[in-house]
Protein backbone atom coordinates (compact mmCIF):
# COMPACT_ATOMS: atom_id res chain seq x y z
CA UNK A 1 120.62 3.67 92.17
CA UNK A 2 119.76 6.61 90.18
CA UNK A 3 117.89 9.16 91.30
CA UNK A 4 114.49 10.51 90.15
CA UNK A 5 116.06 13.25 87.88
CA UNK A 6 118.32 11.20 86.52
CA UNK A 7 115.60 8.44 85.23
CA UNK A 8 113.94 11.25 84.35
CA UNK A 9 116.29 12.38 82.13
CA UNK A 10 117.41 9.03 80.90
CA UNK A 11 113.72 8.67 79.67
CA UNK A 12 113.48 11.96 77.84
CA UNK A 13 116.46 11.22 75.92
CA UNK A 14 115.05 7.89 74.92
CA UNK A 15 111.70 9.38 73.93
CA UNK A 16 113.34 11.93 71.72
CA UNK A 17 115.67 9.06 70.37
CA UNK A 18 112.69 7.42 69.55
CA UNK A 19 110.95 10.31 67.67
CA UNK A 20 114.61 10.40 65.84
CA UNK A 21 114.79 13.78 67.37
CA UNK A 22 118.12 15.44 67.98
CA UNK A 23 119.24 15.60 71.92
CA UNK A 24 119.18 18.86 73.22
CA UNK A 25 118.43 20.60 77.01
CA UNK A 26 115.63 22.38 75.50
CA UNK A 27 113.67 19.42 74.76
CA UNK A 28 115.28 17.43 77.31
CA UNK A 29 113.30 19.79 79.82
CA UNK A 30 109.84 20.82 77.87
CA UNK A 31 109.51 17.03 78.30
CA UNK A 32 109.95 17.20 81.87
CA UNK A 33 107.77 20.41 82.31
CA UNK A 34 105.37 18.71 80.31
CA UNK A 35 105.48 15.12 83.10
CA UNK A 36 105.72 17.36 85.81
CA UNK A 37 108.24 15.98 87.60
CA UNK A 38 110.79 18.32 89.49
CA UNK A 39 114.26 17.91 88.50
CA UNK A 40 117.54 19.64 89.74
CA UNK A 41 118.52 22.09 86.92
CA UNK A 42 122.12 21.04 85.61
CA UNK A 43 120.49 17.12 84.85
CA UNK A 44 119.08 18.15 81.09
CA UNK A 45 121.67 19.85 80.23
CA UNK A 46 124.39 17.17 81.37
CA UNK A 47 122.33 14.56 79.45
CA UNK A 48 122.41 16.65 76.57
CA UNK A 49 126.42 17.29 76.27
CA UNK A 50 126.88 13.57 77.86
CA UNK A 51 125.07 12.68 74.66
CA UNK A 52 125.62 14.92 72.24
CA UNK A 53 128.06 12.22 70.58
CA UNK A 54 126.47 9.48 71.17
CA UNK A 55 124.83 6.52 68.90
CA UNK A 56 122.03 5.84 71.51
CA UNK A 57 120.67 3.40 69.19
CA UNK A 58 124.14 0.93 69.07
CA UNK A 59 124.15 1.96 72.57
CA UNK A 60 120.81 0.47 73.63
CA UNK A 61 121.78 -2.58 71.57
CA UNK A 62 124.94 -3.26 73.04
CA UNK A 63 123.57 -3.02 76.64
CA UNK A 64 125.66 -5.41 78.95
CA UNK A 65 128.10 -6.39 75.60
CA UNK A 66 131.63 -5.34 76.66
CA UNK A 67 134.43 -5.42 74.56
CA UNK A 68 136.05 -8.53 72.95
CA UNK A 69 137.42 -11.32 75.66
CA UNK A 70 140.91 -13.05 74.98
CA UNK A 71 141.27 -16.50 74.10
CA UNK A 72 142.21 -18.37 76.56
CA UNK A 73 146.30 -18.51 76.54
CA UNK A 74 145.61 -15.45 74.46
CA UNK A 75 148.51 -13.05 75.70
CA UNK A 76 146.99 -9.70 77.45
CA UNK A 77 148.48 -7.33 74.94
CA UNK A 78 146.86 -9.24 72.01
CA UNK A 79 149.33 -10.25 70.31
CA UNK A 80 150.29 -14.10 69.88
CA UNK A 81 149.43 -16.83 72.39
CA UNK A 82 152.73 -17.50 73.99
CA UNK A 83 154.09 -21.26 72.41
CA UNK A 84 152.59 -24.60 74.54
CA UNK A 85 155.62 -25.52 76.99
CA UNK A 86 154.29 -28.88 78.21
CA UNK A 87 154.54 -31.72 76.43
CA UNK A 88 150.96 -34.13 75.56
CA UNK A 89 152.12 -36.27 78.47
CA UNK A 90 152.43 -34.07 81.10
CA UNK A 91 148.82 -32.61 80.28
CA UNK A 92 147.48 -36.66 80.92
CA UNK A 93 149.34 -36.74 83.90
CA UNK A 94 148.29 -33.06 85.39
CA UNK A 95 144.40 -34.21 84.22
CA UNK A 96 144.59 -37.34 86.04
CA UNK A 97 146.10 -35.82 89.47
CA UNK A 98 143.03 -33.55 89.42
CA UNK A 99 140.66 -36.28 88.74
CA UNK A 100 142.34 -37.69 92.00
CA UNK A 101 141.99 -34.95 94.09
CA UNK A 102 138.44 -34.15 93.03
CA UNK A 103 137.84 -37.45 93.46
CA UNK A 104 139.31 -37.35 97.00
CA UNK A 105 137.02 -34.40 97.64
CA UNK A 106 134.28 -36.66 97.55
CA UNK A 107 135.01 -39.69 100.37
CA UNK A 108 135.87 -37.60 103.39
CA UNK A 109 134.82 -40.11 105.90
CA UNK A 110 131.26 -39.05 106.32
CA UNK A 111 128.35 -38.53 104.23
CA UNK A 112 125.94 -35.66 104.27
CA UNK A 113 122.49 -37.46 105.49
CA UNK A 114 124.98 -39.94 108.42
């Protein structure tokens, strides 16, 4: 969990975002001075080089987005999806031994409310 000078931080940087103001530890900390809150020195200016770089608009719309997921098959260096080995009727009879065993799964000999 992050800490108070940390949020505090985080918040400044978004309120200068938000004024489209560039992010720098000067401004980073007359906006703390100016909440009074009490934050360990080296936090502003960490925020400030940590995000220096940074597009914190396409960041804050890409919250929680990570990068592109592979097909399924897809192979992991992204190149082709390795050819189908199995023919169509091995698929129908690998589908139907699951529908057995889930089936199975269900009459064990006793029932939940017995």
């Amino acid at each position: 969990m992050a800490s108070i000078s940390e949020l505090t931080c985080i918040y400044s940087a978004l309120i200068l975002h938000d004024d489209e103001v560039t992010i720098m530890e000067h401004k980073i900390n007359a906006l703390i001075k100016a909440a009074s809150v009490n934050v360990e020195p080296f936090w502003p200016g960490l925020f400030a080089k940590a995000l220096a770089n940074v597009n914190i608009g396409s960041l804050i719309c890409n919250v929680g987005a990570g990068g592109p997921t592979p097909l399924a098959g897809a192979a992991p260096t992204g190149g082709p999806a390795p050819a189908a080995t199995t023919a169509p009727a091995e698929e129908k009879k690998v589908e139907a031994r699951k529908e057995d065993s889930e089936e199975s799964d269900d009459d064990m000999g006793f029932g939940l409310f017995d």
